[in-house]
PDB file of N, CA and C in Angstrom:
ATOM      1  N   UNK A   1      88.329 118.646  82.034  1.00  0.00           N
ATOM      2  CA  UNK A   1      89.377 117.690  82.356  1.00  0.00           C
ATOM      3  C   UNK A   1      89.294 117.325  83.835  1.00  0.00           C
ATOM      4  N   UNK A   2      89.471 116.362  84.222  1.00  0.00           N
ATOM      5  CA  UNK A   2      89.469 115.685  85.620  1.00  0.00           C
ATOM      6  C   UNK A   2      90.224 115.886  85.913  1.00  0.00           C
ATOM      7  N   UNK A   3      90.632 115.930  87.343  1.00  0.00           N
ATOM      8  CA  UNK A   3      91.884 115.930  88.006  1.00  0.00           C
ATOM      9  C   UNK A   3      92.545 115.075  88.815  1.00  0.00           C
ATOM     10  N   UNK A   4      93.438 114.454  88.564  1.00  0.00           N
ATOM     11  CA  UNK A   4      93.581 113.045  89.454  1.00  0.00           C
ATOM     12  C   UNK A   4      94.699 112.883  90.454  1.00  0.00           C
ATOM     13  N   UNK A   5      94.908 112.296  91.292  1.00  0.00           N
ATOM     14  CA  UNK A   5      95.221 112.166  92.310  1.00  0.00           C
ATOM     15  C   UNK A   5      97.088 111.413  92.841  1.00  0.00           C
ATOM     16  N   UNK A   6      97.782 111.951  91.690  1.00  0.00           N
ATOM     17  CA  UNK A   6      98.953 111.536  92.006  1.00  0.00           C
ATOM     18  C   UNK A   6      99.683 111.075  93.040  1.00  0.00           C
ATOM     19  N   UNK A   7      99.348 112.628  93.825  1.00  0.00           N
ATOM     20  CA  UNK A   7     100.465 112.190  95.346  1.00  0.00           C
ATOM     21  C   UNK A   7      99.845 110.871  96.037  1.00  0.00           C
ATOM     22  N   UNK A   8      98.194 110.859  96.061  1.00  0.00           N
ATOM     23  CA  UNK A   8      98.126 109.514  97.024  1.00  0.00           C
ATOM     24  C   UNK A   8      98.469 108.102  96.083  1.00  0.00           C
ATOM     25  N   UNK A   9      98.502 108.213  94.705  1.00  0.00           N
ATOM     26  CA  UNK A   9      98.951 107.069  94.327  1.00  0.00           C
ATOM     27  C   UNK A   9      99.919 106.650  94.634  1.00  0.00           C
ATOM     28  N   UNK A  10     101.221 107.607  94.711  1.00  0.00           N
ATOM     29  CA  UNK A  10     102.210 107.962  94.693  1.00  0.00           C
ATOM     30  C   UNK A  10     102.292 107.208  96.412  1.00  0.00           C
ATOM     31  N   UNK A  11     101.713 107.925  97.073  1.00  0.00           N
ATOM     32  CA  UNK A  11     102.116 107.261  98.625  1.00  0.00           C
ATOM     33  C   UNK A  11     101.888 106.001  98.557  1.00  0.00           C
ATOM     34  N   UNK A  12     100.305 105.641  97.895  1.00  0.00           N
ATOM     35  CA  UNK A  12     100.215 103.977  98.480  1.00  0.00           C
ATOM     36  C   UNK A  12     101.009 103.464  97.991  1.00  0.00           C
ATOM     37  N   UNK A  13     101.686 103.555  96.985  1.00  0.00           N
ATOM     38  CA  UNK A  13     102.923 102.919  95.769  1.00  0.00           C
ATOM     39  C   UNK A  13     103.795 102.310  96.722  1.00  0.00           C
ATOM     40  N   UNK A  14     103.724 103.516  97.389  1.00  0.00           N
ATOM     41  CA  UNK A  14     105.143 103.385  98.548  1.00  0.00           C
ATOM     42  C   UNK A  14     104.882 102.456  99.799  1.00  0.00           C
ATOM     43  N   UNK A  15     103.954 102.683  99.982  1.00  0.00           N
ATOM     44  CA  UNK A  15     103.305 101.530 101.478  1.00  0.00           C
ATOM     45  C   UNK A  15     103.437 100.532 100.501  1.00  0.00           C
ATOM     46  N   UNK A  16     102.677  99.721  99.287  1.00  0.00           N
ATOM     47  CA  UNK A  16     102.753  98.476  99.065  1.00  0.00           C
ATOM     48  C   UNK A  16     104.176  98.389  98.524  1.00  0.00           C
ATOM     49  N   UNK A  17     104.570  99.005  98.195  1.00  0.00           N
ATOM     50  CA  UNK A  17     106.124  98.490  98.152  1.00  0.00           C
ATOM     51  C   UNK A  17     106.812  97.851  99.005  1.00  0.00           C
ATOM     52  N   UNK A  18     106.773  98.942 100.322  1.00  0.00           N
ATOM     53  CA  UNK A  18     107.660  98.759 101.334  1.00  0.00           C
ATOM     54  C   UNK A  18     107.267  97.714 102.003  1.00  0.00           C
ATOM     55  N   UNK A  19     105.779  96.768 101.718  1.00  0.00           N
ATOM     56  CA  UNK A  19     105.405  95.646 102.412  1.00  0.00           C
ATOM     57  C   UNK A  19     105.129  94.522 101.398  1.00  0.00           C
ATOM     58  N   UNK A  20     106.016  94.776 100.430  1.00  0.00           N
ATOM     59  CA  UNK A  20     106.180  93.748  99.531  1.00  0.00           C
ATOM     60  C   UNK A  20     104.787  93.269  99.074  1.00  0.00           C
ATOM     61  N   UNK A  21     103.800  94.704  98.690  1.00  0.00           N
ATOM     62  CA  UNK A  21     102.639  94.090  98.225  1.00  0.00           C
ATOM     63  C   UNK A  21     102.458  94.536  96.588  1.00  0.00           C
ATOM     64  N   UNK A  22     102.960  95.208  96.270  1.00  0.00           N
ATOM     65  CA  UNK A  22     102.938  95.898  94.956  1.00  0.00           C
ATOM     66  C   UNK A  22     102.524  95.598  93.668  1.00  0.00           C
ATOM     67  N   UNK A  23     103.362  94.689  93.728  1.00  0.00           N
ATOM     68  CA  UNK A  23     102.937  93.802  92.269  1.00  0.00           C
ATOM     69  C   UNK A  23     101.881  92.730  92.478  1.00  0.00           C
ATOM     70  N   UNK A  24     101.185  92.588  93.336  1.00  0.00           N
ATOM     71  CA  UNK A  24     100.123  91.602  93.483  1.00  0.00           C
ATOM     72  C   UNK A  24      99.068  92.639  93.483  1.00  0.00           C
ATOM     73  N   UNK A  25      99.312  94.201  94.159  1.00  0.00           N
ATOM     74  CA  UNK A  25      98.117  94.769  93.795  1.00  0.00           C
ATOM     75  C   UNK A  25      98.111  96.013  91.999  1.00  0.00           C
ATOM     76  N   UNK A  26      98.874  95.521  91.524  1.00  0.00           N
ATOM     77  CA  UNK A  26      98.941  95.785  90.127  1.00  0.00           C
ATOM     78  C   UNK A  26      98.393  94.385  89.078  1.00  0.00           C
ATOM     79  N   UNK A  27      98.727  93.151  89.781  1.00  0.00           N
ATOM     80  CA  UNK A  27      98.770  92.151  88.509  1.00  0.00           C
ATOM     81  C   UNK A  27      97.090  91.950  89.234  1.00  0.00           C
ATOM     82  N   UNK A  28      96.499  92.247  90.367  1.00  0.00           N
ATOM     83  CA  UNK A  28      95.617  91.304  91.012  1.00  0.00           C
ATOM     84  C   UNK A  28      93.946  92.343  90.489  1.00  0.00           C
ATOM     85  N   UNK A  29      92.860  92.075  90.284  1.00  0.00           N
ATOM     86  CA  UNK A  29      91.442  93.039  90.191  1.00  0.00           C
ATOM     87  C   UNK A  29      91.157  92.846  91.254  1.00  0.00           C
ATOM     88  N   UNK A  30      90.873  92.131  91.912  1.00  0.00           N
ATOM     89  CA  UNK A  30      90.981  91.858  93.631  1.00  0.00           C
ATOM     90  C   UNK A  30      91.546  91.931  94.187  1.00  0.00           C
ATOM     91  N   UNK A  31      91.929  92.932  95.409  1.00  0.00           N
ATOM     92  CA  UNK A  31      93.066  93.061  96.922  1.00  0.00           C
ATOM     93  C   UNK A  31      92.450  93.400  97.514  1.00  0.00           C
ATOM     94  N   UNK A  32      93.271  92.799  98.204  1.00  0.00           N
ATOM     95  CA  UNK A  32      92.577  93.429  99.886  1.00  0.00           C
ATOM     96  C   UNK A  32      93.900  93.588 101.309  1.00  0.00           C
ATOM     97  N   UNK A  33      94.820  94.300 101.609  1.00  0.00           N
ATOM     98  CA  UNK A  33      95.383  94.247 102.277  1.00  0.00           C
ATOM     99  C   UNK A  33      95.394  95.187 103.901  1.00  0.00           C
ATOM    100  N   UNK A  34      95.946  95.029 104.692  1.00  0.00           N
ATOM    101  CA  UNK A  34      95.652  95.463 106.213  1.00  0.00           C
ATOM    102  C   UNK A  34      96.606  95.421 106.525  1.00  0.00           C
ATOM    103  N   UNK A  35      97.188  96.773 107.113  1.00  0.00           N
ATOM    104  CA  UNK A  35      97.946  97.166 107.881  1.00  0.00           C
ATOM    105  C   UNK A  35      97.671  97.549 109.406  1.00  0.00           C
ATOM    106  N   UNK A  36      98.311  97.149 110.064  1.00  0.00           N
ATOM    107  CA  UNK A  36      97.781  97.464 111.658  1.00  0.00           C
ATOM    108  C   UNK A  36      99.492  97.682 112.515  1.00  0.00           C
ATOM    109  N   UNK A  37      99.970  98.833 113.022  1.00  0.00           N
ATOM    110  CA  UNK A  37     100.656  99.128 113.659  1.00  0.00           C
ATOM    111  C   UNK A  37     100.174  99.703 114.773  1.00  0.00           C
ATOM    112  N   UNK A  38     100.872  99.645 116.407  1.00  0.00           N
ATOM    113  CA  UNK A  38     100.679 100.303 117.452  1.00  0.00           C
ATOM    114  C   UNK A  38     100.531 101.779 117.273  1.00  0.00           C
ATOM    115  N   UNK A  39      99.593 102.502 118.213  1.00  0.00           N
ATOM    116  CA  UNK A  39      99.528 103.698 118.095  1.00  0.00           C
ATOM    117  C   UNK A  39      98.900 104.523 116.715  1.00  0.00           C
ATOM    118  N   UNK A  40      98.765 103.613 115.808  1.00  0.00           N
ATOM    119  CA  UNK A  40      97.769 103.760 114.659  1.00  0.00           C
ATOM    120  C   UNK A  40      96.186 103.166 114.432  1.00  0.00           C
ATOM    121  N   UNK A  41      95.709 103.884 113.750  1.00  0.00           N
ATOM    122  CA  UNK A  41      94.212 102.755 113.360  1.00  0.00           C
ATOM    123  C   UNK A  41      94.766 102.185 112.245  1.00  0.00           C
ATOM    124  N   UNK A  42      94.154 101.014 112.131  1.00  0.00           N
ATOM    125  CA  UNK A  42      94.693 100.041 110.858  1.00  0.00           C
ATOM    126  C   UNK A  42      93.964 100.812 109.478  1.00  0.00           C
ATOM    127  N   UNK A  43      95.161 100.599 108.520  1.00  0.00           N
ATOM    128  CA  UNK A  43      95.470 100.952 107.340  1.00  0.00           C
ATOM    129  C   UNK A  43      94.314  99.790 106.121  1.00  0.00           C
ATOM    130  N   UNK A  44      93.475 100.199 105.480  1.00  0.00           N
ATOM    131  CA  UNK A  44      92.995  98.679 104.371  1.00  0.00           C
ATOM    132  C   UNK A  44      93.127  99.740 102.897  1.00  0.00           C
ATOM    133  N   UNK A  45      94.140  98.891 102.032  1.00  0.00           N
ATOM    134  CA  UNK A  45      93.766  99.296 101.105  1.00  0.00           C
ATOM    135  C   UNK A  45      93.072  98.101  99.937  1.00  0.00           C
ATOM    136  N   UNK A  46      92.171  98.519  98.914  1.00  0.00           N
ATOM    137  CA  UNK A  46      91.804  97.764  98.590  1.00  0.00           C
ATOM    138  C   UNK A  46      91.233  98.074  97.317  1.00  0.00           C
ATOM    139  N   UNK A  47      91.394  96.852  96.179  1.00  0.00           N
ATOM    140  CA  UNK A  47      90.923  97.295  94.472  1.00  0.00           C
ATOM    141  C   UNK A  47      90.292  95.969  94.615  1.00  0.00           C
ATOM    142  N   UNK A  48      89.248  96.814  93.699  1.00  0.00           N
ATOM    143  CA  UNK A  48      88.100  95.882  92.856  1.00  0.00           C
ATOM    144  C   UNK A  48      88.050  96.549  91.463  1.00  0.00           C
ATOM    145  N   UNK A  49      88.629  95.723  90.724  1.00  0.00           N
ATOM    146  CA  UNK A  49      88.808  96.061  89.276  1.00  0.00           C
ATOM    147  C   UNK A  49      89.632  97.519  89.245  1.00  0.00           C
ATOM    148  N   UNK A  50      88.727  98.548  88.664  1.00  0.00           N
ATOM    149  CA  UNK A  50      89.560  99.540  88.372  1.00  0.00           C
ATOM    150  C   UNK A  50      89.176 100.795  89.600  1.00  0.00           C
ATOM    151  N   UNK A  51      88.527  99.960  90.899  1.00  0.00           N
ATOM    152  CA  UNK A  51      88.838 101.019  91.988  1.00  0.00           C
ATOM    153  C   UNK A  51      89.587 100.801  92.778  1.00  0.00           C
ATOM    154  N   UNK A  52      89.857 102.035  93.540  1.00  0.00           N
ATOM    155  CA  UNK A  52      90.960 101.533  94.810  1.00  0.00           C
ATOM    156  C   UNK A  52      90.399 101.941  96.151  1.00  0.00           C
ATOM    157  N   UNK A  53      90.439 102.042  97.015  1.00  0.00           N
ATOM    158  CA  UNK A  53      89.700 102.461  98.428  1.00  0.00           C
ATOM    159  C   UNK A  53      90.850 102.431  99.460  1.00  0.00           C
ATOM    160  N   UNK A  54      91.313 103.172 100.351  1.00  0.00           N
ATOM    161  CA  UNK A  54      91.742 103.551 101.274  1.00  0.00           C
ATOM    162  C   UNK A  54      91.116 103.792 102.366  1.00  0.00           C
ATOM    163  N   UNK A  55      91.435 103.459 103.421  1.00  0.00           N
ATOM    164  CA  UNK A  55      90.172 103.757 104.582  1.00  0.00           C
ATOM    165  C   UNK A  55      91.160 103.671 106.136  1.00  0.00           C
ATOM    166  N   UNK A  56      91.319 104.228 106.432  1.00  0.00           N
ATOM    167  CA  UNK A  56      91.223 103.897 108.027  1.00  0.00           C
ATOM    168  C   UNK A  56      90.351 103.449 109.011  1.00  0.00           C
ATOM    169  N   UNK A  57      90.388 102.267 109.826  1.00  0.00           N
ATOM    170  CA  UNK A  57      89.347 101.850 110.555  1.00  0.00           C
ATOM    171  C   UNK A  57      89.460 101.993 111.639  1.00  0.00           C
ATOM    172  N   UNK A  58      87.933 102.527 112.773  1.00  0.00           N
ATOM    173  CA  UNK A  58      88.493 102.749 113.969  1.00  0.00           C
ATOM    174  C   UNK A  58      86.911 101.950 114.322  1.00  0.00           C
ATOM    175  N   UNK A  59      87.582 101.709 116.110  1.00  0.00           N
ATOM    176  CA  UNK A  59      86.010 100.888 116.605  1.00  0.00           C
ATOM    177  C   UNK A  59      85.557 101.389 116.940  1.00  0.00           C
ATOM    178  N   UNK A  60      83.932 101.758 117.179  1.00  0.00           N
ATOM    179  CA  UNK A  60      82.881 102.453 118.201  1.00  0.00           C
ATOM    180  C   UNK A  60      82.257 101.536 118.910  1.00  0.00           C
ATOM    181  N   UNK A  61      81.903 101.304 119.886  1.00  0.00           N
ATOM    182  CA  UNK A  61      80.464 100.795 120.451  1.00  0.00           C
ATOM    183  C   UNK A  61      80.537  99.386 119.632  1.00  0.00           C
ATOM    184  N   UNK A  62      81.635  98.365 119.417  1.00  0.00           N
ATOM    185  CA  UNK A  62      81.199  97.380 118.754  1.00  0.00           C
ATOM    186  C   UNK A  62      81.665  97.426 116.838  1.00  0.00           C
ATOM    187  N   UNK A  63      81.114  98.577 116.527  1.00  0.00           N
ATOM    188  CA  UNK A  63      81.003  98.892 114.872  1.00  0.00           C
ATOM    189  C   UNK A  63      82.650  99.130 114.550  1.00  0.00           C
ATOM    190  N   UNK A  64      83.107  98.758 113.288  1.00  0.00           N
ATOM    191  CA  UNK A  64      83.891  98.961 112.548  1.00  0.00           C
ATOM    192  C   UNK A  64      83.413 100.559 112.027  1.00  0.00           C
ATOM    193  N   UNK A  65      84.286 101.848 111.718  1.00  0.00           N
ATOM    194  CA  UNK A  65      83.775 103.229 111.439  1.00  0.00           C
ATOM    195  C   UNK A  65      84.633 103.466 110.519  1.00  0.00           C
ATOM    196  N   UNK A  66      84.706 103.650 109.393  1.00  0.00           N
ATOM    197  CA  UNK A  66      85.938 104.108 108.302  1.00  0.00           C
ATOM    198  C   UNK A  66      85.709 105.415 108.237  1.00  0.00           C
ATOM    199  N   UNK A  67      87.209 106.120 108.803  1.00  0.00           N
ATOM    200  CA  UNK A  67      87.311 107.652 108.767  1.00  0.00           C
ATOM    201  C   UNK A  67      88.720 108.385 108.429  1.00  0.00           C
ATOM    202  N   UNK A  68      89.264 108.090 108.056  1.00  0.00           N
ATOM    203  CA  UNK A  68      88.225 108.289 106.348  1.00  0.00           C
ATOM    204  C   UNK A  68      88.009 107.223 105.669  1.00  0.00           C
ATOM    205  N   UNK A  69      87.152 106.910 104.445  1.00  0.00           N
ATOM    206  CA  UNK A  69      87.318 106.268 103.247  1.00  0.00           C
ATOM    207  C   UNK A  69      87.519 106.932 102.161  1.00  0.00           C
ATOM    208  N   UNK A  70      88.367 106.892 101.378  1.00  0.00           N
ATOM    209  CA  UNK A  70      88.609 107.563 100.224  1.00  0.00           C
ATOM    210  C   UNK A  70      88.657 106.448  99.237  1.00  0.00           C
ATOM    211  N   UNK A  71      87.787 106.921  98.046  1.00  0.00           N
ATOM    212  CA  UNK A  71      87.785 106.192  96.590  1.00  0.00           C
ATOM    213  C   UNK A  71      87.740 106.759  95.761  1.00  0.00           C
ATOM    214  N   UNK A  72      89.169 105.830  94.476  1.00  0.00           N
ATOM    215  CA  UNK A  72      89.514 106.286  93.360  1.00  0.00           C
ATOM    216  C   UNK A  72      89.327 105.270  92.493  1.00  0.00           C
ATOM    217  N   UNK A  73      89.390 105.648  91.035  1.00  0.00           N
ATOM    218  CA  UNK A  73      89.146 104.754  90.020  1.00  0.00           C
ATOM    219  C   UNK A  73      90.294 104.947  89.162  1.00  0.00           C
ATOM    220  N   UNK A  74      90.759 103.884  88.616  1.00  0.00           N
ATOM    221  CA  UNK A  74      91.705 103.878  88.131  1.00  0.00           C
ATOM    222  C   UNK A  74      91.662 104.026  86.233  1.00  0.00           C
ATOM    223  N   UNK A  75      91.895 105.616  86.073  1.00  0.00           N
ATOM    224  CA  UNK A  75      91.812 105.867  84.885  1.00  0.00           C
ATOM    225  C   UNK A  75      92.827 104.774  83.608  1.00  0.00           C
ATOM    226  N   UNK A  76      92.117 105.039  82.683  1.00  0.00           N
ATOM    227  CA  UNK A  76      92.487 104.417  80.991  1.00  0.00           C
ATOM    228  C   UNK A  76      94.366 104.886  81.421  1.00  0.00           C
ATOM    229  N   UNK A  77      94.299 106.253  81.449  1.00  0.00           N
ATOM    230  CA  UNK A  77      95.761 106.232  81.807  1.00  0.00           C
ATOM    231  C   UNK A  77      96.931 105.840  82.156  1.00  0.00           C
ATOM    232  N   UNK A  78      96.146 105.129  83.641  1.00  0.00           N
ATOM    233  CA  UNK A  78      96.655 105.006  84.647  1.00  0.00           C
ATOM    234  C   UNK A  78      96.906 105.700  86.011  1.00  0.00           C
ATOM    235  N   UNK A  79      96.175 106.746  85.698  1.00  0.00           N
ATOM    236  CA  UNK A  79      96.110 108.149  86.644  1.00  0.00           C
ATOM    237  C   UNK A  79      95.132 107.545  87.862  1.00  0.00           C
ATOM    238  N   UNK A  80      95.232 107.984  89.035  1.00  0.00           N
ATOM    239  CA  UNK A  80      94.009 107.790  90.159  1.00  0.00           C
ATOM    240  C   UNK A  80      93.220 109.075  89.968  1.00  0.00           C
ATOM    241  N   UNK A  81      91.357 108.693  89.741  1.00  0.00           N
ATOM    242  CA  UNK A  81      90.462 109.898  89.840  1.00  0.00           C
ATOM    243  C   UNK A  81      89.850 109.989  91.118  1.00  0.00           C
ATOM    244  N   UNK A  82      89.892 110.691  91.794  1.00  0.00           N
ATOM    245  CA  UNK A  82      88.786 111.075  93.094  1.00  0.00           C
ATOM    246  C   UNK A  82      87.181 110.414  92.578  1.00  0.00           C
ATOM    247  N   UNK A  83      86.904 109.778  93.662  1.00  0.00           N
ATOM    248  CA  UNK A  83      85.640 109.889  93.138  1.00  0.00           C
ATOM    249  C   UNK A  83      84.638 110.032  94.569  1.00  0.00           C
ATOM    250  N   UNK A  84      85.364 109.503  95.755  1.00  0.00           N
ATOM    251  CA  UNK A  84      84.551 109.649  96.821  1.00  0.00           C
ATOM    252  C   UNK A  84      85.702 110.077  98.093  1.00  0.00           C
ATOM    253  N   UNK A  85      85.156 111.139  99.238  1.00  0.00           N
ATOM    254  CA  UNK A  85      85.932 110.935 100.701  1.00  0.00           C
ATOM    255  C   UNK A  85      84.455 110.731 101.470  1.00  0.00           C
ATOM    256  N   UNK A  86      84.751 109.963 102.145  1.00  0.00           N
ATOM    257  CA  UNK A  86      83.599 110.063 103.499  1.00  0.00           C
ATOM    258  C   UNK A  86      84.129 109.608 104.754  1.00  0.00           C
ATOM    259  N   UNK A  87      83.836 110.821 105.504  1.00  0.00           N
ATOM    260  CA  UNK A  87      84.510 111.336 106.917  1.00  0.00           C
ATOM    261  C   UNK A  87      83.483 110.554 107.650  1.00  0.00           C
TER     262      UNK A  87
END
């Protein structure tokens, strides 16, 4: 049995809620949204079909660096599965 990933569904639920993105990234196979607050690295979350990706972006030397990226796929369920982190 897999094990899937509630609490972060559970959080982003709550970020696209609270920025009135929610139901566009439920009705949509394509999103792409960006968050950027002071004193933070900007927030992207983002689905393509039945994945989702989370990432924080920070700059180096020019380069965009996602640290983390985390990707899930969005089970038959409805459950989020782990499928990737890269630090």
């Amino acid at each position: 049995m897999k094990q899937h990933s509630s609490e972060m569904k559970k959080a982003i639920t709550e970020i696209l809620r609270g920025h009135n993105q929610l139901e566009k990234f439920l009705a949509d196979d394509e999103f792409h949204y960006r968050i950027e607050r002071e004193s933070f690295l900007p927030l992207v979350i983002e689905r393509h079909g039945q994945q989702v990706t989370v990432t924080h972006y920070a700059e180096q030397n020019g380069d965009l660096i996602a640290d983390p990226d985390m990707e899930f796929l969005i089970g038959a369920d409805g459950e989020w599965y782990p499928v990737a982190l890269q630090m």
